[in-house]
N, C-alpha and C. Protein backbone atom coordinates (compact mmCIF):
# COMPACT_ATOMS: atom_id res chain seq x y z
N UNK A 1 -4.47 9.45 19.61
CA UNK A 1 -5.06 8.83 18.44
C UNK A 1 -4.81 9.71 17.22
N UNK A 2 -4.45 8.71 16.06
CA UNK A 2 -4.40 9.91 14.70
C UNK A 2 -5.32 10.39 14.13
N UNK A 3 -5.75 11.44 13.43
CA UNK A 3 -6.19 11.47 12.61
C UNK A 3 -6.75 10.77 11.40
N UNK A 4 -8.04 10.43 11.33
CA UNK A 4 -7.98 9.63 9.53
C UNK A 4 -9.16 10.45 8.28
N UNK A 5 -8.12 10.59 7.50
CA UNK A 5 -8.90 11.07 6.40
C UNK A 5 -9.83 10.23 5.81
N UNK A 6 -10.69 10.27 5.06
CA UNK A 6 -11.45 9.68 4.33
C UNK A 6 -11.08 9.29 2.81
N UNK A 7 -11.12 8.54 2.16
CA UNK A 7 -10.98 8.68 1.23
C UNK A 7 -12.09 8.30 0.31
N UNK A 8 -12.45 8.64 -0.66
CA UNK A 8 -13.41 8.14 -1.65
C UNK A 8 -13.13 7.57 -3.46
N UNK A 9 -13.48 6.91 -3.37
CA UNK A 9 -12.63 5.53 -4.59
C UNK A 9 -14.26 5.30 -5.37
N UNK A 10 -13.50 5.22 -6.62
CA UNK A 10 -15.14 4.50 -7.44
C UNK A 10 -14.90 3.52 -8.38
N UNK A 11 -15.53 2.63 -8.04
CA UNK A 11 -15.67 1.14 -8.63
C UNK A 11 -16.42 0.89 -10.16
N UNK A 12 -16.05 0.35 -11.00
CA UNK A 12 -16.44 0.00 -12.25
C UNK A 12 -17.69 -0.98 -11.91
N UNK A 13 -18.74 -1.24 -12.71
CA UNK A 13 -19.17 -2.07 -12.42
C UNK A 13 -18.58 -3.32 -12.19
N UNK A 14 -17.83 -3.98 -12.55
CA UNK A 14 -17.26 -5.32 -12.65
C UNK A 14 -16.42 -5.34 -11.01
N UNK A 15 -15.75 -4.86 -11.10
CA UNK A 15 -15.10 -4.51 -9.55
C UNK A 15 -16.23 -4.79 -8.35
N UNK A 16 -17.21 -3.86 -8.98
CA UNK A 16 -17.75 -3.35 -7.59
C UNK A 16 -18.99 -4.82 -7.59
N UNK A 17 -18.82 -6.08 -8.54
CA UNK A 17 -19.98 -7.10 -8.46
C UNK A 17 -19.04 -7.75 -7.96
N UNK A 18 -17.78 -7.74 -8.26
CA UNK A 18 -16.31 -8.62 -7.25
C UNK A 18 -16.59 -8.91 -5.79
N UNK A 19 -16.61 -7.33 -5.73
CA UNK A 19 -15.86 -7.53 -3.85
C UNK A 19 -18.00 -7.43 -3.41
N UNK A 20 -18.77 -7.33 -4.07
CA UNK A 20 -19.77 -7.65 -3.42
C UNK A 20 -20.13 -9.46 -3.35
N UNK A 21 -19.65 -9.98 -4.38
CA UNK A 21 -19.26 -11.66 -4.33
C UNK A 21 -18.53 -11.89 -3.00
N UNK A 22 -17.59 -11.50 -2.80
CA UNK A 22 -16.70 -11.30 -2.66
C UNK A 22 -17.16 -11.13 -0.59
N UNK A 23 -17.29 -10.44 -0.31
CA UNK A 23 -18.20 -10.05 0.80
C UNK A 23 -19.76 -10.96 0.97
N UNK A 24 -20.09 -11.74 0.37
CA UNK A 24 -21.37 -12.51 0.28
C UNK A 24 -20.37 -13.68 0.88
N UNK A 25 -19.40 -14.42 0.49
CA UNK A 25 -18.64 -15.57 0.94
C UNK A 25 -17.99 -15.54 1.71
N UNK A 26 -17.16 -13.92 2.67
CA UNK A 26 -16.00 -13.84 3.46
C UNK A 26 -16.64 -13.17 4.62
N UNK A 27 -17.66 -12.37 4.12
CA UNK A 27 -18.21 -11.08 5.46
C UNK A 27 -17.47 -9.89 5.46
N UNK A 28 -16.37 -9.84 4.06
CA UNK A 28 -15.30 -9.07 4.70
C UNK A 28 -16.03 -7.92 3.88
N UNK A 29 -16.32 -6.47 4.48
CA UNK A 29 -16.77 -5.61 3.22
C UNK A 29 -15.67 -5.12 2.56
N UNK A 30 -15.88 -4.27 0.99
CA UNK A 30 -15.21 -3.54 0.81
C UNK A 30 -13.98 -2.38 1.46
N UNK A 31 -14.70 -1.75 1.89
CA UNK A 31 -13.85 -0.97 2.45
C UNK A 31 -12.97 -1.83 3.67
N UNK A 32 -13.00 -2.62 4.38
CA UNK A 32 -12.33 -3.28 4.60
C UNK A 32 -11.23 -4.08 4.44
N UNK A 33 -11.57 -4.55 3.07
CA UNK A 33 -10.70 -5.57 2.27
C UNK A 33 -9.93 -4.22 1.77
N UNK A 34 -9.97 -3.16 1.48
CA UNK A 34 -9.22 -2.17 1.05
C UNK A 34 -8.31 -1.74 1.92
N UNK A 35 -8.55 -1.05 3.21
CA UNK A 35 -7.96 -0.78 4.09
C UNK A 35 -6.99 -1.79 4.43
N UNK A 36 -7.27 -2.89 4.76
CA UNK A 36 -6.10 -4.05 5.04
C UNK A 36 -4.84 -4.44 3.86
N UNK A 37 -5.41 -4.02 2.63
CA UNK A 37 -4.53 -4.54 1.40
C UNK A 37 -3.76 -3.11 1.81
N UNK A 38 -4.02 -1.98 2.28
CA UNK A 38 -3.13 -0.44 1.81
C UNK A 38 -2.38 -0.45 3.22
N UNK A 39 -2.86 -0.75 4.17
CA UNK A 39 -1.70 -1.31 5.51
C UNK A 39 -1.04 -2.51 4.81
N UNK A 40 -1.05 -3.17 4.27
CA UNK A 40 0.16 -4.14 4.20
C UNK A 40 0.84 -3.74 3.04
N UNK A 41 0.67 -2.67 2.03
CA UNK A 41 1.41 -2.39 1.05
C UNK A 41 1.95 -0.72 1.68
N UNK A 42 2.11 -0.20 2.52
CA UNK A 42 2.14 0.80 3.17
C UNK A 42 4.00 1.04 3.05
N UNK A 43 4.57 0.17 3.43
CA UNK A 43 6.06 -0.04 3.33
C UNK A 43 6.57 0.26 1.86
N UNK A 44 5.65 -0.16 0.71
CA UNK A 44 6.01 0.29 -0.84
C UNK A 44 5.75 1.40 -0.57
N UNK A 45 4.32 2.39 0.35
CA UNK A 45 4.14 3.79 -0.11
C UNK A 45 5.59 4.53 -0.22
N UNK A 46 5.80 3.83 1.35
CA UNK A 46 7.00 4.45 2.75
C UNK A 46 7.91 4.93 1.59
N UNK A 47 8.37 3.40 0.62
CA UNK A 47 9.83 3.52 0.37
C UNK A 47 9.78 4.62 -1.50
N UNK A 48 8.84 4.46 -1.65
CA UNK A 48 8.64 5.46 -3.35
C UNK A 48 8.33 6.79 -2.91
N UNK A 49 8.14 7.25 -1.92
CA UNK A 49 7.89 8.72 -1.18
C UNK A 49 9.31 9.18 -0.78
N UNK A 50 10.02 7.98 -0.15
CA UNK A 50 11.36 8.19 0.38
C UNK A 50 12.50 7.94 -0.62
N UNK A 51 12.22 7.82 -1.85
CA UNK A 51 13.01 7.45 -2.77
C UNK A 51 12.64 8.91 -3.46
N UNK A 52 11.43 9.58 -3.65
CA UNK A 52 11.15 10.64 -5.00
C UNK A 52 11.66 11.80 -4.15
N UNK A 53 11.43 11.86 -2.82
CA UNK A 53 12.51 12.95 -1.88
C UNK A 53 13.95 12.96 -2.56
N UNK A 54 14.93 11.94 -2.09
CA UNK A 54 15.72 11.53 -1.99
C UNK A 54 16.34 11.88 -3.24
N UNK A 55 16.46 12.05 -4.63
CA UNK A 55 16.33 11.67 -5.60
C UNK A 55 16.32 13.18 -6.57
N UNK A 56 15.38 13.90 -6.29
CA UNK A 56 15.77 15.32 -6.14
C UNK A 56 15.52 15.51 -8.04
N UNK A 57 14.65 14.50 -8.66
CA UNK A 57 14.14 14.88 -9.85
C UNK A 57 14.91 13.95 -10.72
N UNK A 58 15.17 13.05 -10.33
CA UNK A 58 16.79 12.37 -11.20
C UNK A 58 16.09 10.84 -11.02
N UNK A 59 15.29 10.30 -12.70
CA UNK A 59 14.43 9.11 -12.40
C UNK A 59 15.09 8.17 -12.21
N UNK A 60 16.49 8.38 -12.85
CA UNK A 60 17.34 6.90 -13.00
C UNK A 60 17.28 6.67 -11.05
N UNK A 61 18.02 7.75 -10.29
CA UNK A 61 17.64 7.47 -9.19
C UNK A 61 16.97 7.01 -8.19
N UNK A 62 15.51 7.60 -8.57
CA UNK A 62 14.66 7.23 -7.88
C UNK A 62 14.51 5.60 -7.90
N UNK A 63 14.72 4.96 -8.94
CA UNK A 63 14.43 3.62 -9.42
C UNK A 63 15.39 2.54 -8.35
N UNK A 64 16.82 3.28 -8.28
CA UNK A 64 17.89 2.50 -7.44
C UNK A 64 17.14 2.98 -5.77
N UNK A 65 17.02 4.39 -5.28
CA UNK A 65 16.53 4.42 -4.49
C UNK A 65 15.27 3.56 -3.52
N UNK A 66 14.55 3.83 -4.80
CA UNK A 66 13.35 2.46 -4.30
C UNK A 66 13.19 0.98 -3.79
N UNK A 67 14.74 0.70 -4.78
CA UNK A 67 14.59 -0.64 -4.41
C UNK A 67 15.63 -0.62 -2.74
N UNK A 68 16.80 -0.21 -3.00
CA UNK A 68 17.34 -0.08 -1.89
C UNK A 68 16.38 0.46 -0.77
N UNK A 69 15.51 1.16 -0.39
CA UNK A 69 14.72 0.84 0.48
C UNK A 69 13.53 0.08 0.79
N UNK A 70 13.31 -0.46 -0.41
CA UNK A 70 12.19 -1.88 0.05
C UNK A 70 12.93 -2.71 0.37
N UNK A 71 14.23 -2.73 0.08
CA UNK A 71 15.11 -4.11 1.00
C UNK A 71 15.42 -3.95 2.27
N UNK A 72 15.57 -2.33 2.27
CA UNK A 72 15.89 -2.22 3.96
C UNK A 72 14.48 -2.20 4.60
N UNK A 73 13.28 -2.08 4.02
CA UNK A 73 12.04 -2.39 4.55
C UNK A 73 11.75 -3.77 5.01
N UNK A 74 11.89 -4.72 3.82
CA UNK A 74 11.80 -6.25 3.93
C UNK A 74 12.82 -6.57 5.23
N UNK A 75 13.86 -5.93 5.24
CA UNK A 75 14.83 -6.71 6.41
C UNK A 75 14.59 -6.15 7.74
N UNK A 76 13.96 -5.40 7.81
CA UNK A 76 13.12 -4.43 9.39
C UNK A 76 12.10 -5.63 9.36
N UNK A 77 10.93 -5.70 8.21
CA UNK A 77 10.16 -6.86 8.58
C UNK A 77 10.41 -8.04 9.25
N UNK A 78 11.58 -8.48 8.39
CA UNK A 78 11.83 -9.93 8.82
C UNK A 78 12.49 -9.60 10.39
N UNK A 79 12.96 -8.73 10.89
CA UNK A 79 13.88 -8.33 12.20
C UNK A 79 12.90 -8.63 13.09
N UNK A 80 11.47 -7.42 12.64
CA UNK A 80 10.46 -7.32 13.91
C UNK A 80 9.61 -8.81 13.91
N UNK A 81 9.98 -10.06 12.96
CA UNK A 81 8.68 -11.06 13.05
C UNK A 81 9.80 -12.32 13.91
N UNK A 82 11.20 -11.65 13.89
CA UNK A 82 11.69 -12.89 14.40
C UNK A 82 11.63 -12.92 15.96
């Protein structure tokens, strides 16, 4: 099993009357609805971490880098759903 850090986030009022709406109609809590949105955007972390490596301080790069690996991300997706 991995490791999980914690993280701690702070909500504006307006936000934080959202996802309590928000959780009154779905059941889903906050931290929940968070955790699930940052696993499915996890592949953008993957590929802007693997692009600012890659890239070696050079922004024009990083920019081509990025996208060239969210496409090779998107096409692993579509591989593993077929």
């Amino acid at each position: 099993m991995s490791k999980q850090k914690e993280v701690t986030i702070r909500l504006d009022d307006t936000t934080s009357t959202l996802f309590a709406e928000y959780e009154a109609y779905t059941r889903v809590s906050p931290e929940h609805y968070l955790q699930q949105l940052l696993e499915k955007t996890l592949p953008t972390l993957e590929a802007m971490v693997g692009a600012l490596r890659e890239a070696g301080g050079d922004e024009q790069a990083v920019m081509e880098l990025f996208g060239k690996k969210m496409a090779e991300s998107l096409l692993r997706q579509q591989a593993a759903g077929a």
